[in-house]
N, C-alpha and C. Protein backbone atom coordinates (compact mmCIF):
# COMPACT_ATOMS: atom_id res chain seq x y z
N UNK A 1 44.45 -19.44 32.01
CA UNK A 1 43.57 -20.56 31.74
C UNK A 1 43.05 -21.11 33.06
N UNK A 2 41.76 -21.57 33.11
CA UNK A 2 41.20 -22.42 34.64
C UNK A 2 41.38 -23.55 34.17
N UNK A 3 41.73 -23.44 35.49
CA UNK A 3 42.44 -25.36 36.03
C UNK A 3 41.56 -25.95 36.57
N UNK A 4 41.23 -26.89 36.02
CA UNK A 4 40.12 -27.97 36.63
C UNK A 4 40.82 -29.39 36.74
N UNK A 5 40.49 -29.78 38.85
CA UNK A 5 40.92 -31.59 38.40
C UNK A 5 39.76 -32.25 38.55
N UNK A 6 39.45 -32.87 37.53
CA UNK A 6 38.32 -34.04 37.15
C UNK A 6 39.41 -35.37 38.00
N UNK A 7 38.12 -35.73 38.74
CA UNK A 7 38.32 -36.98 39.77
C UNK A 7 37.77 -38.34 39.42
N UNK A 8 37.99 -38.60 38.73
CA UNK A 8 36.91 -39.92 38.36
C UNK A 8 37.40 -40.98 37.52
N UNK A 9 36.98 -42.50 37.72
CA UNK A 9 37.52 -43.19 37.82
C UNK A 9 37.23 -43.98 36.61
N UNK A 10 36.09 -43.97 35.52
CA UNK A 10 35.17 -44.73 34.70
C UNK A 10 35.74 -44.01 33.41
N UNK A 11 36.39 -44.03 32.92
CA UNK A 11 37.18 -43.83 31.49
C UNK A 11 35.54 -43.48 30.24
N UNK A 12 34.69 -44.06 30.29
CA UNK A 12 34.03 -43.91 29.46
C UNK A 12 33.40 -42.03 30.24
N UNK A 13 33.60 -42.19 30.90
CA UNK A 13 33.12 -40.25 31.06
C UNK A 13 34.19 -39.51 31.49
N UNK A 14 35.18 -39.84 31.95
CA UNK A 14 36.67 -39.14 32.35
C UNK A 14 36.97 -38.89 30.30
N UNK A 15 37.26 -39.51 29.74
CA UNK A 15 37.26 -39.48 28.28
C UNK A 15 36.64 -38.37 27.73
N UNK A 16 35.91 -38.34 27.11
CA UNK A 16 34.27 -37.91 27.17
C UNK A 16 34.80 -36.34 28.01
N UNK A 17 34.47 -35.79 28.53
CA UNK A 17 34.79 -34.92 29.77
C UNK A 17 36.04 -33.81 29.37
N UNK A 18 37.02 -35.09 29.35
CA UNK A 18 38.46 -34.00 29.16
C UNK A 18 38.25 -33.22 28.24
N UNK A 19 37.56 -33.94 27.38
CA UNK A 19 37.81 -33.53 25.60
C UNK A 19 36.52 -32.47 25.68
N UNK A 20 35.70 -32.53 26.37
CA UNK A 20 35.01 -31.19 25.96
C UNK A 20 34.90 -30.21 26.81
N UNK A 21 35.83 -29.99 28.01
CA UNK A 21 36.55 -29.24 28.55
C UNK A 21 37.81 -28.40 28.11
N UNK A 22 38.61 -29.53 27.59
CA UNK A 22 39.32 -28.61 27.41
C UNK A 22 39.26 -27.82 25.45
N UNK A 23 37.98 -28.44 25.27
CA UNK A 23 37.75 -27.56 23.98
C UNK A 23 37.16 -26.47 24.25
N UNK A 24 36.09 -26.37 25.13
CA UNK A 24 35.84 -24.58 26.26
C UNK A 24 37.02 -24.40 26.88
N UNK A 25 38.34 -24.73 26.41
CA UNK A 25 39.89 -23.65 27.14
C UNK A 25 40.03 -24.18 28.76
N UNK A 26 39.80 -24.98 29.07
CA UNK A 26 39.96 -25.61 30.40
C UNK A 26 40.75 -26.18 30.12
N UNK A 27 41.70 -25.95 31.63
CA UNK A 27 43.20 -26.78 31.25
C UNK A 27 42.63 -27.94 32.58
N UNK A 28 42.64 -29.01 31.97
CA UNK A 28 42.58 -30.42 33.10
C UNK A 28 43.06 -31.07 33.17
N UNK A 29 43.58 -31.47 34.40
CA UNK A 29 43.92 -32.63 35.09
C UNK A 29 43.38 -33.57 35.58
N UNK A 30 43.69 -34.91 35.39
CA UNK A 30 42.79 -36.04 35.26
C UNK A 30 43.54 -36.39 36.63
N UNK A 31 42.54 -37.43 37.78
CA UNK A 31 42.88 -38.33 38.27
C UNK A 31 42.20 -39.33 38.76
N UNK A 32 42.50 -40.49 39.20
CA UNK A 32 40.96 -41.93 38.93
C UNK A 32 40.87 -42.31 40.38
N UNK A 33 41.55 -41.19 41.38
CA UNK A 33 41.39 -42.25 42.94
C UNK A 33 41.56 -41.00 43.59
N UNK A 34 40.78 -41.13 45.07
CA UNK A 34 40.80 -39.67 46.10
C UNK A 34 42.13 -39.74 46.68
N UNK A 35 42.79 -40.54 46.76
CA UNK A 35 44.25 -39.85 46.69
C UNK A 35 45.42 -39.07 46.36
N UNK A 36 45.29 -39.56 45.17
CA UNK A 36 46.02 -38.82 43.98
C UNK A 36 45.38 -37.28 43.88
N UNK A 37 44.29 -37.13 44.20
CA UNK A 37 43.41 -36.09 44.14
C UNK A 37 43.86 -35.02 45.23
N UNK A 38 43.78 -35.75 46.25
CA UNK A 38 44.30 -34.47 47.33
C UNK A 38 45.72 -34.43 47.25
N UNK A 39 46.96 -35.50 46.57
CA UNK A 39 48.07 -34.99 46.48
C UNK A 39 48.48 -33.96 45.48
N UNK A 40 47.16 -34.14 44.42
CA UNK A 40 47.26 -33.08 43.33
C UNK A 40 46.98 -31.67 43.83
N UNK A 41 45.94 -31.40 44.83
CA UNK A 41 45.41 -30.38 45.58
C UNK A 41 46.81 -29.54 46.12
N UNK A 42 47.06 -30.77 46.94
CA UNK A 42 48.65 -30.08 47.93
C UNK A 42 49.50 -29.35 46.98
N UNK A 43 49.29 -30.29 45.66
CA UNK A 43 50.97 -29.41 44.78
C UNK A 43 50.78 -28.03 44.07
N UNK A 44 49.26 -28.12 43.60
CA UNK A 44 48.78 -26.74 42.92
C UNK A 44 47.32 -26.94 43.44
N UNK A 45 47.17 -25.65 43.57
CA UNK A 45 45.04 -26.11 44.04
C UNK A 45 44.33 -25.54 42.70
N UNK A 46 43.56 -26.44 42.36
CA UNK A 46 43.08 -25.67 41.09
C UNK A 46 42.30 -24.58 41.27
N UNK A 47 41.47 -24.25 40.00
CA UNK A 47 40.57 -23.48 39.98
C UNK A 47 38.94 -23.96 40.89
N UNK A 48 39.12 -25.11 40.43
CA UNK A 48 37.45 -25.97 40.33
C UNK A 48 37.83 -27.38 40.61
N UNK A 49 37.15 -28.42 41.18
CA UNK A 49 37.29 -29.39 41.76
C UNK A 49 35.58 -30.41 40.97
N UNK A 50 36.01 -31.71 39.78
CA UNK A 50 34.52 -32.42 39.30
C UNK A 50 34.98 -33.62 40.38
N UNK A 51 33.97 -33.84 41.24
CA UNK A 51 34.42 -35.09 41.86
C UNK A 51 33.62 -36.14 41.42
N UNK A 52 33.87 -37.43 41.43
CA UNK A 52 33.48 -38.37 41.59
C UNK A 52 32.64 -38.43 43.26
N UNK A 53 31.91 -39.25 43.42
CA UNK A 53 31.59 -40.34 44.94
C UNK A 53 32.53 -41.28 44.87
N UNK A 54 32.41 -42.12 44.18
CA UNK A 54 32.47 -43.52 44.08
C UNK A 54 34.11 -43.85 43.64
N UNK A 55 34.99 -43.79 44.25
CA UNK A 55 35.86 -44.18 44.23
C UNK A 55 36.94 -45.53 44.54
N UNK A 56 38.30 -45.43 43.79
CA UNK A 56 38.76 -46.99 44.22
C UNK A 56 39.59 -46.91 45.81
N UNK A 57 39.78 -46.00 45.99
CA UNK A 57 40.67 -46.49 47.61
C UNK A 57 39.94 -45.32 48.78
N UNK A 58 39.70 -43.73 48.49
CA UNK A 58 38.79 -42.98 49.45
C UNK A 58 37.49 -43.31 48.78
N UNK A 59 36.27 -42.86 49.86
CA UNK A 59 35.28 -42.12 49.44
C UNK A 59 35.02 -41.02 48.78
N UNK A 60 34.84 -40.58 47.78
CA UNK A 60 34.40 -39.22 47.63
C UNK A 60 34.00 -37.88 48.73
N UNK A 61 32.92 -38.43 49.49
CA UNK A 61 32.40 -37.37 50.87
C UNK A 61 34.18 -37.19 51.09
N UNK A 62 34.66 -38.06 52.00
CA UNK A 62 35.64 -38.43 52.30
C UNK A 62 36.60 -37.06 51.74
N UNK A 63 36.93 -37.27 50.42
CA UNK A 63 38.04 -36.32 49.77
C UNK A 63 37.31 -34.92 49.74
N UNK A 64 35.90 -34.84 49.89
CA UNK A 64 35.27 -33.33 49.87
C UNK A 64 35.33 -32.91 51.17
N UNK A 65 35.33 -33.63 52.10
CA UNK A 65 35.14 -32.99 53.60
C UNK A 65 36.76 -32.33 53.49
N UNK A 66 37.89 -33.77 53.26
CA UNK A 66 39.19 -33.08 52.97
C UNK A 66 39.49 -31.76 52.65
N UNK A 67 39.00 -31.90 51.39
CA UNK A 67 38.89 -30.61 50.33
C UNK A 67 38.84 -29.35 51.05
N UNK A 68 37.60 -29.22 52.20
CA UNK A 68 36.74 -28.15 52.15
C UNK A 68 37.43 -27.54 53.52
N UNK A 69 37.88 -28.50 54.06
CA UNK A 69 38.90 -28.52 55.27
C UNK A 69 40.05 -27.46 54.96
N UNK A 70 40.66 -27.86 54.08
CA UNK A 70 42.21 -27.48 53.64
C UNK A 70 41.91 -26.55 52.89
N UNK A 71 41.30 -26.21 51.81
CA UNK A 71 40.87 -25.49 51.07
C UNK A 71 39.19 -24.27 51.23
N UNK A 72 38.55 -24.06 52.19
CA UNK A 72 37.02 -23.73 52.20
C UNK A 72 36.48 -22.67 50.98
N UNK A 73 37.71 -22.30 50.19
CA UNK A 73 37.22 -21.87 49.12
C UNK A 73 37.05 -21.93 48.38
N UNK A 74 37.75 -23.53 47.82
CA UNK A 74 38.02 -24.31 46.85
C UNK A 74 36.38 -24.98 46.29
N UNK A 75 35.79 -24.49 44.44
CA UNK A 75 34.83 -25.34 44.74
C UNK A 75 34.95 -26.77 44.30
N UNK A 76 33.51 -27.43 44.74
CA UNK A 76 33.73 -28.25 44.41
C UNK A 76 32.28 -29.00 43.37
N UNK A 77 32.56 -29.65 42.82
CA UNK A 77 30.57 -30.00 42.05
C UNK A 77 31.20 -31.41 42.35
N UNK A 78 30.44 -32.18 43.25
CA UNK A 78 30.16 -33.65 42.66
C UNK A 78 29.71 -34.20 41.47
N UNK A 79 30.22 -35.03 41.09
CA UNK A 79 29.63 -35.71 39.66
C UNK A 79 29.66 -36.83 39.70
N UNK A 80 28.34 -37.64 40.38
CA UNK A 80 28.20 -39.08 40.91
C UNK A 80 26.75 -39.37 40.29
N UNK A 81 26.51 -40.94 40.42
CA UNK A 81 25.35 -41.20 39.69
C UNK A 81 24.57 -41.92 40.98
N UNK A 82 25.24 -41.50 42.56
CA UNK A 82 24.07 -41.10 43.61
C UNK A 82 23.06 -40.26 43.45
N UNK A 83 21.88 -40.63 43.10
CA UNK A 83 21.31 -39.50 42.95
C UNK A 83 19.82 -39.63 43.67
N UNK A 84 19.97 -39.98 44.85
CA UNK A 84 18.79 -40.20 45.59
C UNK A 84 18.87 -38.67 46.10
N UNK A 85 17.63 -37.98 46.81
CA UNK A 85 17.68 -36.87 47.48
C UNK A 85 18.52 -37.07 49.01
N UNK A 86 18.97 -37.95 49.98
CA UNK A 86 19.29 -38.32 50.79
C UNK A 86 20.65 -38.14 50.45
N UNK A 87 21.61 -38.33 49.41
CA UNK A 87 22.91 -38.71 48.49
C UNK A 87 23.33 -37.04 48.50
N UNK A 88 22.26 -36.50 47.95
CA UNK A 88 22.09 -35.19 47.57
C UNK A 88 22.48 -34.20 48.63
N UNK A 89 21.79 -34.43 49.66
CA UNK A 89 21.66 -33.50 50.93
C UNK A 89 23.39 -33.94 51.54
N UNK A 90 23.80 -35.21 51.56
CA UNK A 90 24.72 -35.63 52.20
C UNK A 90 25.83 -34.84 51.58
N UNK A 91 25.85 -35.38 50.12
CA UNK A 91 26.54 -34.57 49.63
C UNK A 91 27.11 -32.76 49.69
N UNK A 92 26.17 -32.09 49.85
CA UNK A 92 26.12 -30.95 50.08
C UNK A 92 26.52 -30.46 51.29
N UNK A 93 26.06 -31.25 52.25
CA UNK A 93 26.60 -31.16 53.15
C UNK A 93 28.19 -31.26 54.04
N UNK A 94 28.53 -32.38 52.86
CA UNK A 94 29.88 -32.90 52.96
C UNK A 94 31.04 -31.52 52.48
N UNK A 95 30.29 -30.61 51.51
CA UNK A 95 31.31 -29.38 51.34
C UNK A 95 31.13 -29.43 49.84
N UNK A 96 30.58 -30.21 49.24
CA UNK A 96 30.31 -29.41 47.70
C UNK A 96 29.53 -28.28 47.79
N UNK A 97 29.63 -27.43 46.73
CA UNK A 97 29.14 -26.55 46.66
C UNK A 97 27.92 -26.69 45.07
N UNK A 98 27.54 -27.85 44.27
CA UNK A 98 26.81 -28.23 43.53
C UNK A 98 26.80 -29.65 43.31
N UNK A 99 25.82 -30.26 42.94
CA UNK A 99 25.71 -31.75 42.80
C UNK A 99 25.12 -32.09 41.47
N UNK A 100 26.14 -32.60 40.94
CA UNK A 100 25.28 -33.05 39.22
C UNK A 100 25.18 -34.78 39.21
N UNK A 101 24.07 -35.10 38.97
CA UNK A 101 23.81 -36.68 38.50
C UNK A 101 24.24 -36.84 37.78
N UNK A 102 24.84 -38.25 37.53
CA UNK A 102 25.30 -38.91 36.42
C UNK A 102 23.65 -39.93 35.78
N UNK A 103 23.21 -40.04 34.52
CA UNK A 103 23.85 -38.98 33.32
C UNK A 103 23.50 -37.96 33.11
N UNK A 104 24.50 -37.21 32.89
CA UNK A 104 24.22 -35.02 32.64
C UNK A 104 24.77 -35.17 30.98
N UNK A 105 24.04 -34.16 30.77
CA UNK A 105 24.14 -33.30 29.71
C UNK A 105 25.91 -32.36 29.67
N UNK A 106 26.43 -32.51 28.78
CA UNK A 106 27.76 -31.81 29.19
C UNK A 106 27.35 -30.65 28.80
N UNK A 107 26.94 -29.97 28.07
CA UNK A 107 26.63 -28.25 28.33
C UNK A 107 25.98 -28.09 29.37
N UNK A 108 25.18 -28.76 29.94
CA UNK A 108 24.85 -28.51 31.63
C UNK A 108 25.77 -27.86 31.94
N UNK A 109 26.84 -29.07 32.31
CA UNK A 109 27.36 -29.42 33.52
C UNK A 109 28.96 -28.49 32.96
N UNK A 110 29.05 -27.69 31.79
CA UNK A 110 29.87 -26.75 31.87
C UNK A 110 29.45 -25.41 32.01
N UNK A 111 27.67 -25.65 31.63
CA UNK A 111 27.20 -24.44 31.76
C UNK A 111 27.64 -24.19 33.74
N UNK A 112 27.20 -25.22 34.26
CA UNK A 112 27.96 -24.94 35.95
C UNK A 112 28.89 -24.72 36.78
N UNK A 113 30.09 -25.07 35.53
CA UNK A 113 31.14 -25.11 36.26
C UNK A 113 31.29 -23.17 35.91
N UNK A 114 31.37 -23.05 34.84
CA UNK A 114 31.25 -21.48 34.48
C UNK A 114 30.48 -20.89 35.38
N UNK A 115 29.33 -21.08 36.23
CA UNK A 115 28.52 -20.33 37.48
C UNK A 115 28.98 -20.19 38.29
N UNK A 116 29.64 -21.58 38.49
CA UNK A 116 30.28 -21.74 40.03
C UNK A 116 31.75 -20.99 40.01
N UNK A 117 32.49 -20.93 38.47
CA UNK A 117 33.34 -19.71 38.63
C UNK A 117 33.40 -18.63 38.85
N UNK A 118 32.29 -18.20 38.10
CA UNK A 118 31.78 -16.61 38.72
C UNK A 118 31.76 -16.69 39.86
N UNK A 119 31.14 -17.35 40.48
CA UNK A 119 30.75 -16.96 41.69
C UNK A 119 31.58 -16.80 42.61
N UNK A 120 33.32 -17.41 42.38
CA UNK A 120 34.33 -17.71 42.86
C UNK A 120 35.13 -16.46 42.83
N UNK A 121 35.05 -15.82 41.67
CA UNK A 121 36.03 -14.79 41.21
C UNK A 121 35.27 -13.65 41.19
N UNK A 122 33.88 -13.62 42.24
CA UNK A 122 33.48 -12.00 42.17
C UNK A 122 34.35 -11.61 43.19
N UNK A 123 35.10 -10.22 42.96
CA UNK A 123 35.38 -9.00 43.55
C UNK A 123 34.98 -8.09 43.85
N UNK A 124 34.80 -7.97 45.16
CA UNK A 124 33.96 -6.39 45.40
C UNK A 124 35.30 -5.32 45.44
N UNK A 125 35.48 -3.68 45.18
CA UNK A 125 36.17 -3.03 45.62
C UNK A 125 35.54 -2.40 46.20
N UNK A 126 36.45 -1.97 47.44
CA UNK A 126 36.11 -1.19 48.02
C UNK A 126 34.30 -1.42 49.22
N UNK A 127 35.19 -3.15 49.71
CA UNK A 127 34.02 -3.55 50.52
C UNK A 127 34.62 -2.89 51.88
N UNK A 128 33.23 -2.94 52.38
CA UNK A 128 32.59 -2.11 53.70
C UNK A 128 31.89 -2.94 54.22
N UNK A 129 32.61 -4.37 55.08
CA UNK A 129 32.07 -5.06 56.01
C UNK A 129 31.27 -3.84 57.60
N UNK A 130 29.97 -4.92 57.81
CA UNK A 130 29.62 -4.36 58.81
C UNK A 130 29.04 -5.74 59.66
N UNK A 131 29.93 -6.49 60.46
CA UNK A 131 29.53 -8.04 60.83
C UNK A 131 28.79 -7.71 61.88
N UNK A 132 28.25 -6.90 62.54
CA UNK A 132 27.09 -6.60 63.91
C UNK A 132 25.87 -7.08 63.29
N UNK A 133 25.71 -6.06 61.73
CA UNK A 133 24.26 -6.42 60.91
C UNK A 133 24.46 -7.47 60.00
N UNK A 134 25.72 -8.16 59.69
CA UNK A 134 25.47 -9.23 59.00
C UNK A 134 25.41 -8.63 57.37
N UNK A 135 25.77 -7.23 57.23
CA UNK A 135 25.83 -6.49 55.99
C UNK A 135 26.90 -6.15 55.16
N UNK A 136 26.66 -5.89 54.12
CA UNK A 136 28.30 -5.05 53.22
C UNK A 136 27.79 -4.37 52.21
N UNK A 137 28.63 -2.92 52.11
CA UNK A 137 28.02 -2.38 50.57
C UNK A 137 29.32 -2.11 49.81
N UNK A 138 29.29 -2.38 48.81
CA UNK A 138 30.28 -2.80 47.41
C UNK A 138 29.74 -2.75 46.09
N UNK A 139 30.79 -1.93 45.25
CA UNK A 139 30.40 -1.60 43.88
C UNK A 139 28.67 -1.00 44.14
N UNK A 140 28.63 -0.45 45.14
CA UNK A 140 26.97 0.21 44.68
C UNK A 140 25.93 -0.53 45.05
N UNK A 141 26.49 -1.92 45.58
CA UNK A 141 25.21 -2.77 45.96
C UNK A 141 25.13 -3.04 47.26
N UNK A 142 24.27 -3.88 47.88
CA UNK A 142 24.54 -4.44 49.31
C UNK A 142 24.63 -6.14 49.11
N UNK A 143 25.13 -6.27 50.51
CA UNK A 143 25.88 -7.92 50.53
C UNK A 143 25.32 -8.27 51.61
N UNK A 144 24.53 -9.43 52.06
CA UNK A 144 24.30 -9.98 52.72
C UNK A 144 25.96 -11.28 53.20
N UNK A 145 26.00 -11.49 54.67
CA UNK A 145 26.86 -11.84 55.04
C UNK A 145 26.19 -13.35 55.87
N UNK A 146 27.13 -14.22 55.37
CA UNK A 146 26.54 -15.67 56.31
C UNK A 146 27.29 -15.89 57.00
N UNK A 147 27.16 -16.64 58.26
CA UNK A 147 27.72 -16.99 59.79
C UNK A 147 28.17 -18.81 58.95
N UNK A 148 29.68 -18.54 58.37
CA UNK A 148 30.19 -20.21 57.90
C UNK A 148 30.74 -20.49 59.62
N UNK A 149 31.26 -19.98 60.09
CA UNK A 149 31.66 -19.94 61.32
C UNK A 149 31.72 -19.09 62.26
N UNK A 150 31.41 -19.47 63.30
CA UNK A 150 31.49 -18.03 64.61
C UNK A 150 32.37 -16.76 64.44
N UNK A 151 33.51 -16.92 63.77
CA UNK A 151 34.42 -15.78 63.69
C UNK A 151 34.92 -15.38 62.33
N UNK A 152 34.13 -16.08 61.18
CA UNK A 152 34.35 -16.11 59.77
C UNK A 152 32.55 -15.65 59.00
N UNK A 153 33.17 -14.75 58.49
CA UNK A 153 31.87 -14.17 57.73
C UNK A 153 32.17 -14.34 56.47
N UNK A 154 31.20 -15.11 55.32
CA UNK A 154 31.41 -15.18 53.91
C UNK A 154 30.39 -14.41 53.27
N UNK A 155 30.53 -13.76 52.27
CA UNK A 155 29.88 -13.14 51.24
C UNK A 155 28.56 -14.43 50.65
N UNK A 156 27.53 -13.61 50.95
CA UNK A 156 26.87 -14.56 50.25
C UNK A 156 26.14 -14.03 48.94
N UNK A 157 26.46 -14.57 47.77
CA UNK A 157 26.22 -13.64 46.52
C UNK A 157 25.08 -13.93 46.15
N UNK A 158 24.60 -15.06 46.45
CA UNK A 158 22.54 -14.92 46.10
C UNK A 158 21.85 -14.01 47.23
N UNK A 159 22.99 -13.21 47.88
CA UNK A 159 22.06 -12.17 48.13
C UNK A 159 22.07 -10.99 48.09
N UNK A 160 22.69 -10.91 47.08
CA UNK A 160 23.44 -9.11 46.47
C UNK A 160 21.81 -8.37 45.93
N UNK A 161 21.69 -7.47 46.74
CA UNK A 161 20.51 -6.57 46.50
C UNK A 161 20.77 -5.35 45.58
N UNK A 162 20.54 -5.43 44.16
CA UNK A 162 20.91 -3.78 43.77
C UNK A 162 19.72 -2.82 43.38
C-alpha cells in the first residue's frame, strides 16, 4: 500500500482528504504542524509527502527545504491556498516537486499524486549512464540526465526519447 503524510492543519480539508484517499487504497497519515511532520519523516519516510504552507509552529517552505535536504527523493506536492505566481515559483523552488491551489478538485489532485508516483517508481534495467554527454539508454529508450548537483546526476523522465 502507498503511504502518504497529509500535513495540514484546517480539519475541514484534512477530513475531506483522508477519506478520499484512503478510498483510492492510500494508507495516510495525518499531521496538523511541520513538526510532527518531519518527526513522522525520521520514523518511516513515506511514499509521497501533501504539504500544507501555512502552518501552526514551522513554515511549510521551511519543512520542504527540510524534506528535500534529508530526503531529495522524497516527493513532495504543496497544497496551500498561496496561490500567487511568486508563491508558486517560491514554492518550487523550496523542493516541491508540484504545487496545487487550494480550492482543488480532489480527482485532480489524486489524479497527481498517482503522476508524481510514477514518476517516483520508474525503473530502468539495465541503465547505461554516460555523465560526459549528460545521456542514458534503458529499456530501449534514451534518458536525458540533469546536473541536481555537480557530482549527482538525476534521471530526468520528461525527457525519455523513444
Amino acid at each position: 500500500m502507498t503511504n502518504v503524510l497529509l500535513v495540514e492543519d484546517d480539519e475541514r480539508i484534512s477530513e475531506p482528504l483522508k477519506r478520499v484517499l484512503r478510498a483510492e487504497a492510500f494508507d495516510v497519515v495525518h499531521v496538523a504542524a511541520g513538526r510532527p511532520a518531519l518527526a513522522s519523516v525520521a520514523n518511516a519516510v513515506p511514499d509521497l509527502v501533501l504539504l500544507d504552507l501555512t502552518l501552526p509552529d514551522i513554515d511549510g517552505l521551511d519543512v520542504c527545504r527540510k524534506l528535500r535536504a534529508d530526503h531529495p527523493d522524497l516527493p513532495v506536492i504543496m497544497l496551500t491556498a498561496r496561490a500567487e505566481e511568486m508563491d508558486v515559483i517560491v514554492g518550487l523552488n523550496a523542493g516541491a516537486d508540484d504545487y496545487v491551489a487550494k480550492p482543488f478538485r480532489l480527482a485532480e489532485l489524486v489524479a497527481c499524486i498517482r503522476a508524481r508516483l510514477r514518476i517516483g517508481q520508474h525503473h530502468a534495467e539495465n541503465l547505461v549512464p554516460a555523465p560526459p554527454r549528460r545521456l542514458a539508454e534503458a529499456d530501449g529508450g534514451r534518458l536525458e540526465l540533469t546536473a541536481q548537483h555537480p557530482a549527482t546526476f538525476t534521471l530526468s523522465l520528461l525527457a525519455v526519447r523513444r
